[in-house]
PDB file of N, CA and C in Angstrom:
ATOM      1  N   UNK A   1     124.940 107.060  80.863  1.00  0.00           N
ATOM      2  CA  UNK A   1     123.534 106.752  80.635  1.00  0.00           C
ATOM      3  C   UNK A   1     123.233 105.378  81.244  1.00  0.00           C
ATOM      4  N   UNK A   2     122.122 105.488  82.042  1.00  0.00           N
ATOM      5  CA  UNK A   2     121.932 104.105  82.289  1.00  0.00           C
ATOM      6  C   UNK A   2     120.518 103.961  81.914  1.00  0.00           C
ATOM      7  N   UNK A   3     120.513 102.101  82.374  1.00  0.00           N
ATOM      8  CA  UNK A   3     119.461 101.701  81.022  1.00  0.00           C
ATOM      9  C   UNK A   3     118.985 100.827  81.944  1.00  0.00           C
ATOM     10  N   UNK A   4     117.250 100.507  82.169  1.00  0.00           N
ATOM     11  CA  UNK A   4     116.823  99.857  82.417  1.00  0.00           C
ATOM     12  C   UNK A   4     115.255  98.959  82.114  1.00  0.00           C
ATOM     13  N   UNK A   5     115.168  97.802  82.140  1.00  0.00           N
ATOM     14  CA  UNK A   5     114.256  97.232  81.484  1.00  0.00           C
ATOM     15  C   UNK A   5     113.381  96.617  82.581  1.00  0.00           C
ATOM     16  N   UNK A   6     111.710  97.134  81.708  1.00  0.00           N
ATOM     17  CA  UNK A   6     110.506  97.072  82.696  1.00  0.00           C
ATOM     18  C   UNK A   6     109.990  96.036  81.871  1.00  0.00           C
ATOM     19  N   UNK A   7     108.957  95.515  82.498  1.00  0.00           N
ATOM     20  CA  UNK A   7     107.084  94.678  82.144  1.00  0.00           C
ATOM     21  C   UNK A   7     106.358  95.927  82.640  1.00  0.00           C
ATOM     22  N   UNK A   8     105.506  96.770  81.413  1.00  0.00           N
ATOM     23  CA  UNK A   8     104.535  97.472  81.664  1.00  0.00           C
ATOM     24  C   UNK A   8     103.129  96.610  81.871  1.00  0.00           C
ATOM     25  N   UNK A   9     102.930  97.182  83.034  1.00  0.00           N
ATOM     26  CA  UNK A   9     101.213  96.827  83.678  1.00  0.00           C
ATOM     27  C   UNK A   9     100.378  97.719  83.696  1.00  0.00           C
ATOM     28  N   UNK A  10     100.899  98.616  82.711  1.00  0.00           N
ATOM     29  CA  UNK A  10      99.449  99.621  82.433  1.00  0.00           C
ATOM     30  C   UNK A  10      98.172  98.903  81.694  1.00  0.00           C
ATOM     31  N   UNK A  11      98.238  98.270  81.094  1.00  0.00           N
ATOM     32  CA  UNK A  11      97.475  97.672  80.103  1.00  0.00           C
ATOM     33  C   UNK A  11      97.790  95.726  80.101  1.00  0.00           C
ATOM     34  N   UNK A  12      96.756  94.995  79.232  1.00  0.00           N
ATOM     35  CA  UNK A  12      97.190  93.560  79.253  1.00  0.00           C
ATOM     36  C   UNK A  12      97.838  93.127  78.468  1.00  0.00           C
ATOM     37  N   UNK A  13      98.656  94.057  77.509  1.00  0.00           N
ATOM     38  CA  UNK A  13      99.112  93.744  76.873  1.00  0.00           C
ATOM     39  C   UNK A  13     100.846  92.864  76.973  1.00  0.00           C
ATOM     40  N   UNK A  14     101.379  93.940  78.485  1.00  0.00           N
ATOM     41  CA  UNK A  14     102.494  93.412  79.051  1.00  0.00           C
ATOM     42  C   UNK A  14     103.764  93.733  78.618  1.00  0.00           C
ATOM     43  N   UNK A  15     104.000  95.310  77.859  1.00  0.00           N
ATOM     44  CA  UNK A  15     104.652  95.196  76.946  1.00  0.00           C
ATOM     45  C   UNK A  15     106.532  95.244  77.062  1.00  0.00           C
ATOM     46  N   UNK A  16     107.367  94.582  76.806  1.00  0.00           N
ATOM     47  CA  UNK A  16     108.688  94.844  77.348  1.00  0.00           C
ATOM     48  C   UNK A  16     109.592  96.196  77.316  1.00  0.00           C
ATOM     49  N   UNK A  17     109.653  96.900  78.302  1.00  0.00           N
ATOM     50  CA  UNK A  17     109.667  98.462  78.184  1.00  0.00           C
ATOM     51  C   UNK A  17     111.754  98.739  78.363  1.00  0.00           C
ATOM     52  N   UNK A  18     112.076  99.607  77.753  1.00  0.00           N
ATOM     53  CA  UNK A  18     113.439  99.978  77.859  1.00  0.00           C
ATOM     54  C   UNK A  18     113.828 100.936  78.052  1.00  0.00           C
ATOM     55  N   UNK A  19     114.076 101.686  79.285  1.00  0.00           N
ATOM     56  CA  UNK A  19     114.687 102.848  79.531  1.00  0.00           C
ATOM     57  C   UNK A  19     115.668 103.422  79.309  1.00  0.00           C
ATOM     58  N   UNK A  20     115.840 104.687  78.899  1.00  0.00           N
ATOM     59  CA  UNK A  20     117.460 104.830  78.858  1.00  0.00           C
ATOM     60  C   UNK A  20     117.146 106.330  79.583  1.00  0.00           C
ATOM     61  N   UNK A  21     117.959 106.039  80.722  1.00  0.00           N
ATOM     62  CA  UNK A  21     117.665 107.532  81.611  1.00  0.00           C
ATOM     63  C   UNK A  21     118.966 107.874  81.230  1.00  0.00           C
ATOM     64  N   UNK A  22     119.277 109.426  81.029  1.00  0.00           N
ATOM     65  CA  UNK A  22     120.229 110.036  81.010  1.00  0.00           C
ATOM     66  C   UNK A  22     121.026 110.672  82.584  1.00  0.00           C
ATOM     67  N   UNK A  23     121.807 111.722  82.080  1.00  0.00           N
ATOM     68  CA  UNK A  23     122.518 111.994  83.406  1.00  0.00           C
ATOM     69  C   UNK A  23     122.258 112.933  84.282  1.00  0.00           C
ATOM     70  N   UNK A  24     121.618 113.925  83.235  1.00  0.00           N
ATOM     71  CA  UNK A  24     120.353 114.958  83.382  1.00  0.00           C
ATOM     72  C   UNK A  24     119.165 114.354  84.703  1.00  0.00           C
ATOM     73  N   UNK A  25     118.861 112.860  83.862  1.00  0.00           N
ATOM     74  CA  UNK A  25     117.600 112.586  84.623  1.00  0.00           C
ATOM     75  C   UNK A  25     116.652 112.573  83.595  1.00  0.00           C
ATOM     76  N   UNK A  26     116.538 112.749  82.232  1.00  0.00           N
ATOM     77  CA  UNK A  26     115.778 112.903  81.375  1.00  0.00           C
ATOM     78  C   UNK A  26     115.363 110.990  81.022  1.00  0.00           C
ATOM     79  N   UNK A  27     114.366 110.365  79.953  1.00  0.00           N
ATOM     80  CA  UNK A  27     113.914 109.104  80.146  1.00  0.00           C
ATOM     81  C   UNK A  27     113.633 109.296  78.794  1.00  0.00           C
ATOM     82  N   UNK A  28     114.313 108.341  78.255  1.00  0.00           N
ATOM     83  CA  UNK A  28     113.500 107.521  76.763  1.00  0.00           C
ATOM     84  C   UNK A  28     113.270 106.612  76.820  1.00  0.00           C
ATOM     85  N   UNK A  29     111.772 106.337  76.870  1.00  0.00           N
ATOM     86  CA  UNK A  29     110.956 104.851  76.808  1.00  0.00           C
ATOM     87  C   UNK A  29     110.807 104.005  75.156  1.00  0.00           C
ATOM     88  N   UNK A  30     111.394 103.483  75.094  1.00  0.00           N
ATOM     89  CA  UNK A  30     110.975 102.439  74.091  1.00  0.00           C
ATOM     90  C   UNK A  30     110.236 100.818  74.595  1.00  0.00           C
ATOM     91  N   UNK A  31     109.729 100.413  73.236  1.00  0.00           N
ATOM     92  CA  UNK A  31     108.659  99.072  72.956  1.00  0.00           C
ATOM     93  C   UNK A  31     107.597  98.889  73.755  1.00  0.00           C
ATOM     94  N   UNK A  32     107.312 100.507  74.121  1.00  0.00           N
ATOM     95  CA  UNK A  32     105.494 100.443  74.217  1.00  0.00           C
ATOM     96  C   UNK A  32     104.735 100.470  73.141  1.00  0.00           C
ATOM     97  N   UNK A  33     103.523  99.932  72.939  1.00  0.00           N
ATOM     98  CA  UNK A  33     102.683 100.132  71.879  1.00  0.00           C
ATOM     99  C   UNK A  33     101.544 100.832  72.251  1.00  0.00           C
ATOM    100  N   UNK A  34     101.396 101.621  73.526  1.00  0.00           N
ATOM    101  CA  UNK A  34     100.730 102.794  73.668  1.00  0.00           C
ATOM    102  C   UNK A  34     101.303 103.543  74.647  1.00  0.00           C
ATOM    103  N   UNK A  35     100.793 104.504  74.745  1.00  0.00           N
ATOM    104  CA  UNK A  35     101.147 105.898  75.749  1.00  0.00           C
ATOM    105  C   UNK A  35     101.469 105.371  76.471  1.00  0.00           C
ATOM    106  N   UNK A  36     100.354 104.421  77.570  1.00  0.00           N
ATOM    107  CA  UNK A  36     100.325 103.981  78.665  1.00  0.00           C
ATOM    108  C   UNK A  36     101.612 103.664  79.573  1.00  0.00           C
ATOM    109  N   UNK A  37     102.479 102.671  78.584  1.00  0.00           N
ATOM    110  CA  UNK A  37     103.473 102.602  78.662  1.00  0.00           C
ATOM    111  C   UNK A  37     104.733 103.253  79.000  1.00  0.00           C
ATOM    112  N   UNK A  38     104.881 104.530  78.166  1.00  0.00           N
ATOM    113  CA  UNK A  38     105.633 105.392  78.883  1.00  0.00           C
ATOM    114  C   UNK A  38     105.914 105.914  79.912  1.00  0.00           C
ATOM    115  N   UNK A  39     104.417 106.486  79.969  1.00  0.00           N
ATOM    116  CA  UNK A  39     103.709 107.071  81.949  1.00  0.00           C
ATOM    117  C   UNK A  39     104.138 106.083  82.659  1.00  0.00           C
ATOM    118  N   UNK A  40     103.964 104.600  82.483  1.00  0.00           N
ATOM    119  CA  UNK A  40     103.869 103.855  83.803  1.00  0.00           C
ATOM    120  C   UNK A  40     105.594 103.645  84.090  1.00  0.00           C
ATOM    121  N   UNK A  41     106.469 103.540  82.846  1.00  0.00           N
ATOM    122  CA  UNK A  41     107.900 103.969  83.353  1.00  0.00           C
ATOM    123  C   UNK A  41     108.290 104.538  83.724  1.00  0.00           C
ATOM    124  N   UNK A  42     107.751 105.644  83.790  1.00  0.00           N
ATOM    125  CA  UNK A  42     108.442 106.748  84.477  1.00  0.00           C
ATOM    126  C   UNK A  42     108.269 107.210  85.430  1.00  0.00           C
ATOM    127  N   UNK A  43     106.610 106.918  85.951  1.00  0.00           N
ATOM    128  CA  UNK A  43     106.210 107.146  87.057  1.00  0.00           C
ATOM    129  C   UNK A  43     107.302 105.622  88.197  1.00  0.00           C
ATOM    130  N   UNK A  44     107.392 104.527  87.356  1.00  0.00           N
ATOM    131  CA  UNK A  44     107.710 103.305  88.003  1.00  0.00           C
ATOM    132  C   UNK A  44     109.098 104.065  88.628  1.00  0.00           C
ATOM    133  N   UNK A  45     109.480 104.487  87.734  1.00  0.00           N
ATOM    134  CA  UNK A  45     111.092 104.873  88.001  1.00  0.00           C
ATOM    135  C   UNK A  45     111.282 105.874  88.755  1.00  0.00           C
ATOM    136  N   UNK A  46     110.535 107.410  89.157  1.00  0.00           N
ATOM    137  CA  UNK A  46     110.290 108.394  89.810  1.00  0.00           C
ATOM    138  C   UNK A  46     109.728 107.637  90.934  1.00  0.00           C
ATOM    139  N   UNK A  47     108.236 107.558  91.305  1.00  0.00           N
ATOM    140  CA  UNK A  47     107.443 107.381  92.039  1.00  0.00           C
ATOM    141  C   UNK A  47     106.334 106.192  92.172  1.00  0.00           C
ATOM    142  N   UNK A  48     107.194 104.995  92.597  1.00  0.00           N
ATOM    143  CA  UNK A  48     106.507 103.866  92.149  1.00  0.00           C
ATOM    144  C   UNK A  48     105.488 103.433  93.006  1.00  0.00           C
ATOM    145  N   UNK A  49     104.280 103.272  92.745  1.00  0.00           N
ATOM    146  CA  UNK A  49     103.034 103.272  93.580  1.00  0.00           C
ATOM    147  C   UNK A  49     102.276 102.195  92.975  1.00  0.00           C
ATOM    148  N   UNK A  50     101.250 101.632  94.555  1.00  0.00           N
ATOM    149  CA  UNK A  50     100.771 100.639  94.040  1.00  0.00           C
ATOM    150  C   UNK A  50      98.881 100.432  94.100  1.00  0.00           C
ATOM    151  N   UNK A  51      97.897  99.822  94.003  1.00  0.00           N
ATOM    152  CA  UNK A  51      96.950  99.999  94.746  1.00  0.00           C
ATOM    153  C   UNK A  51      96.892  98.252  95.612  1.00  0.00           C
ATOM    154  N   UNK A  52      96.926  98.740  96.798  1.00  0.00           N
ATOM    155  CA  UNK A  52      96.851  97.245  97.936  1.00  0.00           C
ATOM    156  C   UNK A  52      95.514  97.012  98.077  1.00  0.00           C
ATOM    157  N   UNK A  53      95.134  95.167  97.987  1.00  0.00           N
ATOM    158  CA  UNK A  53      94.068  94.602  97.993  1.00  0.00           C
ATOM    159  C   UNK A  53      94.888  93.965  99.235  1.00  0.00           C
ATOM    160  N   UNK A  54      93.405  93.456 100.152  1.00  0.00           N
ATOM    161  CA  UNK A  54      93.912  92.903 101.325  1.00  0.00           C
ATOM    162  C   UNK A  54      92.014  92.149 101.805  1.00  0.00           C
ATOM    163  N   UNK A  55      92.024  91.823 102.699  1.00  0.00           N
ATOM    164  CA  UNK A  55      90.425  91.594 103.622  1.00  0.00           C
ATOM    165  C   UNK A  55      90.577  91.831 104.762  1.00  0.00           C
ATOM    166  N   UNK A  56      89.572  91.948 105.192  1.00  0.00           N
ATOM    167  CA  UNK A  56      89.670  92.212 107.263  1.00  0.00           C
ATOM    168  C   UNK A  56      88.268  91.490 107.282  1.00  0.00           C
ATOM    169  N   UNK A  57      88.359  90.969 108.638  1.00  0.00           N
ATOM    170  CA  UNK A  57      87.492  90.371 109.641  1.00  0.00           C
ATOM    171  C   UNK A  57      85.836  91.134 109.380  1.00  0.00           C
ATOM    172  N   UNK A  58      84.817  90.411 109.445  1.00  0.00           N
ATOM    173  CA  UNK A  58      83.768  90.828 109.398  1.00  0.00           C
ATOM    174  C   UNK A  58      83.232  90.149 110.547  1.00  0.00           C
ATOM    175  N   UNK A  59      82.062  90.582 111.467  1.00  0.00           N
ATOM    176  CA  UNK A  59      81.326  89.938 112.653  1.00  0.00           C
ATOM    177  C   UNK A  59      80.201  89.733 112.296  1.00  0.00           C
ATOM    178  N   UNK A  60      79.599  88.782 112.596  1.00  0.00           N
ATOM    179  CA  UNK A  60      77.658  88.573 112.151  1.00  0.00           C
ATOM    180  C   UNK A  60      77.292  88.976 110.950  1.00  0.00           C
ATOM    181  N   UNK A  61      78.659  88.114 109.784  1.00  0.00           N
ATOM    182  CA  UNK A  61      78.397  88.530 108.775  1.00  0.00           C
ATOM    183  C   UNK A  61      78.028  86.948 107.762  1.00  0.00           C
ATOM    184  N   UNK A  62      77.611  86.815 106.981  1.00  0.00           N
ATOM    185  CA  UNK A  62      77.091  85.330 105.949  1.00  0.00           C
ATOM    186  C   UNK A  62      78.756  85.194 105.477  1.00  0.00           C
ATOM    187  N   UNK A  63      79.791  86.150 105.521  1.00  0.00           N
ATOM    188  CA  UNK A  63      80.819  85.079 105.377  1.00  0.00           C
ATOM    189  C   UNK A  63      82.041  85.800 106.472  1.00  0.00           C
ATOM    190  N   UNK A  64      83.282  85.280 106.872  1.00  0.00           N
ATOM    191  CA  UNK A  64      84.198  85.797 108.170  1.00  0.00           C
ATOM    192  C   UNK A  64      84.795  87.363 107.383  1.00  0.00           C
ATOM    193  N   UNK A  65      85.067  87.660 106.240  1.00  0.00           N
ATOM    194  CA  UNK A  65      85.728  88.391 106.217  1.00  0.00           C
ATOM    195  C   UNK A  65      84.755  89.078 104.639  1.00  0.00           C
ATOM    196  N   UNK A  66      86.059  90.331 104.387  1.00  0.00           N
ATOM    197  CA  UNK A  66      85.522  90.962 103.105  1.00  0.00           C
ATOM    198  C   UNK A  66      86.552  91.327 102.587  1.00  0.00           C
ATOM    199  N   UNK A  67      86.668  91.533 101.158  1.00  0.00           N
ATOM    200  CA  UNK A  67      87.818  91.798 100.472  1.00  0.00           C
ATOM    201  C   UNK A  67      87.950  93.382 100.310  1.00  0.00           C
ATOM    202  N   UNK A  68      88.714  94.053 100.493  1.00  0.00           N
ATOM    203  CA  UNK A  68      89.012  95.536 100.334  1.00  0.00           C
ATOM    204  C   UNK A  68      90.154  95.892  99.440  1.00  0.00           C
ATOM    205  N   UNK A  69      90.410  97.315  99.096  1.00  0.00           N
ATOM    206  CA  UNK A  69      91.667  97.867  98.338  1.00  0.00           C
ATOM    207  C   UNK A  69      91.543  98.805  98.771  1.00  0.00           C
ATOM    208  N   UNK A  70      92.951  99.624  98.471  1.00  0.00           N
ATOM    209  CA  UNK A  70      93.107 101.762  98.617  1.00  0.00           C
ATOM    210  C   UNK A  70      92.075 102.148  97.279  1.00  0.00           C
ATOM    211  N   UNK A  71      91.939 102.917  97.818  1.00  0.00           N
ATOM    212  CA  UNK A  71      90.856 103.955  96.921  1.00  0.00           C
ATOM    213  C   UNK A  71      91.504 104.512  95.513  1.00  0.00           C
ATOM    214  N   UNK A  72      93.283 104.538  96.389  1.00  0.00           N
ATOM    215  CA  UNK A  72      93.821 105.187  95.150  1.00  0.00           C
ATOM    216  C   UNK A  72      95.056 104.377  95.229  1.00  0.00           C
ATOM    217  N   UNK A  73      96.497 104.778  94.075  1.00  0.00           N
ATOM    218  CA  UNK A  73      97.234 103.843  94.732  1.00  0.00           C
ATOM    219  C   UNK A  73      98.393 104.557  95.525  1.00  0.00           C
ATOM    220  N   UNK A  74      99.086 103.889  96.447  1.00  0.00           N
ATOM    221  CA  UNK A  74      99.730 104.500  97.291  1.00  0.00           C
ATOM    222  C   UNK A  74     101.521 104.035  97.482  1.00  0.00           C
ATOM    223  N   UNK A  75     102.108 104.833  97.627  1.00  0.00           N
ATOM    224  CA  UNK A  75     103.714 104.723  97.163  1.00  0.00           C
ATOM    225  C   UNK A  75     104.272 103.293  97.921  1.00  0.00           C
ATOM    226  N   UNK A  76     104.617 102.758  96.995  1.00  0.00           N
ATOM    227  CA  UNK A  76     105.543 101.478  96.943  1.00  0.00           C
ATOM    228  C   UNK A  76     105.887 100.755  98.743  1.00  0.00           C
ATOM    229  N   UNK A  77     106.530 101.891  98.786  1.00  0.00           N
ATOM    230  CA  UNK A  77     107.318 101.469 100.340  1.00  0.00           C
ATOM    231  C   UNK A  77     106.269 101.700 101.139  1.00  0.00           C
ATOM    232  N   UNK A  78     104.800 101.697 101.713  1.00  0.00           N
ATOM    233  CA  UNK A  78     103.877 102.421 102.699  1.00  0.00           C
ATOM    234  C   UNK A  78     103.302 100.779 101.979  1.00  0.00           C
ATOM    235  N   UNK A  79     103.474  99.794 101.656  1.00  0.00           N
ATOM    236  CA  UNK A  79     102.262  98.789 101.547  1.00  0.00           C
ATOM    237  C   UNK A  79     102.451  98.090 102.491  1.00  0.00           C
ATOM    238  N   UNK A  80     103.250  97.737 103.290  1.00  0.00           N
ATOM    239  CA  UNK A  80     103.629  97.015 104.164  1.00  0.00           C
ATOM    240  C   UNK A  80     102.515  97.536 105.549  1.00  0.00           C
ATOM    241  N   UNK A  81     103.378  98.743 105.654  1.00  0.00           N
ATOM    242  CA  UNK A  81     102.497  99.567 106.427  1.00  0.00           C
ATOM    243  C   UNK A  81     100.791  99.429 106.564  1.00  0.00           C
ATOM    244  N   UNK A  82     100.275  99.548 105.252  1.00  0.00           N
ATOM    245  CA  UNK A  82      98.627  99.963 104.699  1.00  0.00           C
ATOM    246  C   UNK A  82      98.392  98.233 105.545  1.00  0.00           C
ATOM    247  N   UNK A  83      99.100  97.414 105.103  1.00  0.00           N
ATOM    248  CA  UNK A  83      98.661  96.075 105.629  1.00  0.00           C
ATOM    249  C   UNK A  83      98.387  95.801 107.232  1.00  0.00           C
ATOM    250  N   UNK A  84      99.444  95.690 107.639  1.00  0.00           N
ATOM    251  CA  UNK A  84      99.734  96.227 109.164  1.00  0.00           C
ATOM    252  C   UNK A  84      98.720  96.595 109.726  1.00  0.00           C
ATOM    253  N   UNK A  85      98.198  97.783 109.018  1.00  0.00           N
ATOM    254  CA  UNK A  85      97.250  98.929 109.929  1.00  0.00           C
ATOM    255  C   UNK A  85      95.809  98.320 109.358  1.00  0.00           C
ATOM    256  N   UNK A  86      95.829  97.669 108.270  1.00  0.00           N
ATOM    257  CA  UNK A  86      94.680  96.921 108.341  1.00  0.00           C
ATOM    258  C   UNK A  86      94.313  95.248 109.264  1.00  0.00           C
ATOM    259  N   UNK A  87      95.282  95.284 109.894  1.00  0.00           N
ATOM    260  CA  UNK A  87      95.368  93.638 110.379  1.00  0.00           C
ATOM    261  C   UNK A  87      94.226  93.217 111.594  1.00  0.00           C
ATOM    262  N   UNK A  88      94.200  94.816 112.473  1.00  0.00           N
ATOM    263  CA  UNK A  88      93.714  94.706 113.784  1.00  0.00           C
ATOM    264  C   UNK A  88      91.884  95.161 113.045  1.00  0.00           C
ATOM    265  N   UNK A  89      91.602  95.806 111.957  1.00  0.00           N
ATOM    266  CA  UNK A  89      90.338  96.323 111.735  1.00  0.00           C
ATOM    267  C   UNK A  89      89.460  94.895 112.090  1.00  0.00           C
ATOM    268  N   UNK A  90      87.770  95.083 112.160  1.00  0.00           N
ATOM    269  CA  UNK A  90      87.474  94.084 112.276  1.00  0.00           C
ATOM    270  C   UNK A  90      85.796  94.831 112.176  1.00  0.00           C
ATOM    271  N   UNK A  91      84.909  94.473 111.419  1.00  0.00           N
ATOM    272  CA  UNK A  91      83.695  95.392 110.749  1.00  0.00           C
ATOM    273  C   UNK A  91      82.424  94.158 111.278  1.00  0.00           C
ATOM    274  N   UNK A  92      81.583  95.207 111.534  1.00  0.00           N
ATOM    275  CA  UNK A  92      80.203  94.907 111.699  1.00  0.00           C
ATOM    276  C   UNK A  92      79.642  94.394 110.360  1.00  0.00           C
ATOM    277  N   UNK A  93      78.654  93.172 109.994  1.00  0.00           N
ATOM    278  CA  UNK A  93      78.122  93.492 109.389  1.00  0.00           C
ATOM    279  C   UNK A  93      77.094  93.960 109.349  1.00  0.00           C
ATOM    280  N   UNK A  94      76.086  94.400 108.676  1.00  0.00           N
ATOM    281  CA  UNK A  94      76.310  94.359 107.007  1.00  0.00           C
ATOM    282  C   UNK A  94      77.515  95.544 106.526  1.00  0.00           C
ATOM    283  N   UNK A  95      78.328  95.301 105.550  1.00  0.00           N
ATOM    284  CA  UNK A  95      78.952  95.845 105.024  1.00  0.00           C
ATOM    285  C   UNK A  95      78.775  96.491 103.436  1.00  0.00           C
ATOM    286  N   UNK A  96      79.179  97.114 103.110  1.00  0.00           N
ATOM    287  CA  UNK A  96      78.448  97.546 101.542  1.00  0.00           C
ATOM    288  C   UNK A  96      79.580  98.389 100.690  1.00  0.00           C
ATOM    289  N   UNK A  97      79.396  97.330  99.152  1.00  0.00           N
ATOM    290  CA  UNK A  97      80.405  98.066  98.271  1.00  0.00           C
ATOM    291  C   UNK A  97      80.996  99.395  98.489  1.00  0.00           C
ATOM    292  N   UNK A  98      81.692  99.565  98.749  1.00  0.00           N
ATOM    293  CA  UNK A  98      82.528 101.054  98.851  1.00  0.00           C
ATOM    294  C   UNK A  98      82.711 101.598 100.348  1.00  0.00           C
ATOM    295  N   UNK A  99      82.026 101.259 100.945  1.00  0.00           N
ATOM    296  CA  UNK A  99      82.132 101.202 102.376  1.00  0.00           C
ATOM    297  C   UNK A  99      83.701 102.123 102.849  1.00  0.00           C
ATOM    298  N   UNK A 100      83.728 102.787 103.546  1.00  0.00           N
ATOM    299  CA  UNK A 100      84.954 103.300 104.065  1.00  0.00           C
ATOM    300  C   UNK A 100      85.381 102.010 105.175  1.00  0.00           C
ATOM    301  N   UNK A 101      86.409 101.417 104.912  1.00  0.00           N
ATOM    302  CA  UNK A 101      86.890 100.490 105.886  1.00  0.00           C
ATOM    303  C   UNK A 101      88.065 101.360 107.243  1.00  0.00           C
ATOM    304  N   UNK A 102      88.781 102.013 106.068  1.00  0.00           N
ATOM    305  CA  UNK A 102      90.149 102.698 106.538  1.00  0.00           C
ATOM    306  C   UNK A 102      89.869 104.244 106.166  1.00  0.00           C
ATOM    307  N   UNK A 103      90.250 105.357 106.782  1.00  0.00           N
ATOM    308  CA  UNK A 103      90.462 106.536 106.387  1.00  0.00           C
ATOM    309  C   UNK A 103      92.054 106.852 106.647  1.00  0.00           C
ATOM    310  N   UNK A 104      92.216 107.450 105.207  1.00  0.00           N
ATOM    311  CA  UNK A 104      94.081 108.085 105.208  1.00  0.00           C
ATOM    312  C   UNK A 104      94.541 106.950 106.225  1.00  0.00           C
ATOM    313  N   UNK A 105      95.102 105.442 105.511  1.00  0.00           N
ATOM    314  CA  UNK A 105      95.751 104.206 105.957  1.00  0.00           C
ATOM    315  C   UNK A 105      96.987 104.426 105.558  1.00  0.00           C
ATOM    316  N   UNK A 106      98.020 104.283 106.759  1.00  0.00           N
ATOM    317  CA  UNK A 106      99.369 104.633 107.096  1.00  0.00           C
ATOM    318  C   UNK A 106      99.726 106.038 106.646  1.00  0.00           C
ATOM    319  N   UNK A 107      99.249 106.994 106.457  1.00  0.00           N
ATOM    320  CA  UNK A 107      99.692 108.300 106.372  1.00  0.00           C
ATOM    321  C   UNK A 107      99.380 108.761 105.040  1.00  0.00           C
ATOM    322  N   UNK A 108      98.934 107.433 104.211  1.00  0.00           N
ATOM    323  CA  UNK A 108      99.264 107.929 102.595  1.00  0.00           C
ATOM    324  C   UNK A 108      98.391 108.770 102.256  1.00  0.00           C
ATOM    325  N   UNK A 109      97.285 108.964 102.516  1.00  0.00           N
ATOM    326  CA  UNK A 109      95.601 110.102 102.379  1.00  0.00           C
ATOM    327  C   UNK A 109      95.265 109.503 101.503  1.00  0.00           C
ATOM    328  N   UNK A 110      95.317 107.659 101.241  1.00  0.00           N
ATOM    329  CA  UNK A 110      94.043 106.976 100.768  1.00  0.00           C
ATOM    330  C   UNK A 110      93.481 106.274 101.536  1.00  0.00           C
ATOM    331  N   UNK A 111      92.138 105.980 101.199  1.00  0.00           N
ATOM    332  CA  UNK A 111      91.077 105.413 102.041  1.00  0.00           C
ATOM    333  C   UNK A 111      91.010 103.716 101.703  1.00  0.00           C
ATOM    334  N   UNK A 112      90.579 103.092 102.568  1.00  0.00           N
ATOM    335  CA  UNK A 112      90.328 101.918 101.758  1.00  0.00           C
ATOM    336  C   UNK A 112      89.035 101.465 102.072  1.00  0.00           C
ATOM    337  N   UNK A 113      88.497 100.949 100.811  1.00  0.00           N
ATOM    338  CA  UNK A 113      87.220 100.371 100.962  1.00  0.00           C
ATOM    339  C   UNK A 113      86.978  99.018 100.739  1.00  0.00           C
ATOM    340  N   UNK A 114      85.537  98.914 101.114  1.00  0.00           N
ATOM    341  CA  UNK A 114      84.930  97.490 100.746  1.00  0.00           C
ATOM    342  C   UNK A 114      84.987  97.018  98.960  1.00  0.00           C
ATOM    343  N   UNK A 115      85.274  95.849  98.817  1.00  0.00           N
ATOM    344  CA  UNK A 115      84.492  95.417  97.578  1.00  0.00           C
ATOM    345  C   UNK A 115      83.869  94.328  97.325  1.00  0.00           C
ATOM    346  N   UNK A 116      83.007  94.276  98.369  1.00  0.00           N
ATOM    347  CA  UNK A 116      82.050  93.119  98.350  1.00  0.00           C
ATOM    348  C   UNK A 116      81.066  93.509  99.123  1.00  0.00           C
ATOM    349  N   UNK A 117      80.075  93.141  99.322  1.00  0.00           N
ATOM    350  CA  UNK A 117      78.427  93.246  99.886  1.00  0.00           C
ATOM    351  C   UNK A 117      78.528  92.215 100.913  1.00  0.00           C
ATOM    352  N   UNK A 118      78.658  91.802 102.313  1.00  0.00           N
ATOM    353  CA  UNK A 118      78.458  90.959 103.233  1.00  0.00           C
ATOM    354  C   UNK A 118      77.018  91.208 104.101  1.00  0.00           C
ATOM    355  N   UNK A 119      76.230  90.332 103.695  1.00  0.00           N
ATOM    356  CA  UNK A 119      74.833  90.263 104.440  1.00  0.00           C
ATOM    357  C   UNK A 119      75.207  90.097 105.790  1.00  0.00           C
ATOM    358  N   UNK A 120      74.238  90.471 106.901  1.00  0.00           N
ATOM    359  CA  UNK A 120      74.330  90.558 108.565  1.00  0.00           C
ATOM    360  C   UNK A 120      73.479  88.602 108.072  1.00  0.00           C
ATOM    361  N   UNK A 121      73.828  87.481 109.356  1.00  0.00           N
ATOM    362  CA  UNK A 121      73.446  86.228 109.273  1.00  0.00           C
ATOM    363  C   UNK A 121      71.996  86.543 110.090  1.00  0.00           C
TER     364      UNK A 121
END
């Protein structure tokens, strides 16, 4: 049996999480104080995914750039990537909350959008 110990970030609570995976592959989560907790171990431990915040370049916009994220979150090892492929983007303004910046960024089939409003100067 092996055993391993998380910080759940499902919630703000932060809670110190303890795995004990069996040999099977089976998972007992202890010292969550909600559900949340469990899911996010196990998913952490199966399929650990993240959602990436980043900005890209804006042109003839009231400020140089805009802040963006994935739409959804996208597996652990592909953030590097999602970054990368956002480095060269570079947007007209005006730009607008939700805005499609990226479609399916590095292969993962999430999108990334705007989250900020940039006025044209």
């Amino acid at each position: 049996m092996k055993v391993k110990e998380l910080v759940c970030i499902g919630c703000p609570l932060g809670c110190n999480l303890k795995v004990k995976i069996s040999a099977e592959g089976s998972m007992e989560v202890t010292g969550n104080t909600c559900p949340r907790g469990a899911d996010y171990a196990k998913k952490e431990l199966t399929d650990p995914r993240r959602i990436v915040t980043s900005s890209v370049r804006v042109k003839g916009g009231h400020l140089p750039c805009v802040s963006v994220k994935t739409e959804t979150d996208i597996p652990k090892d592909k953030i590097f990537d999602c970054v990368r492929a956002l480095k060269d983007v570079e947007l007209m303004a005006p730009v607008k909350i939700g805005q499609v910046v990226a479609e399916d960024v590095a292969g993962t089939g999430a999108a990334v959008i705007a989250t900020k409003e940039i006025f044209a100067r």
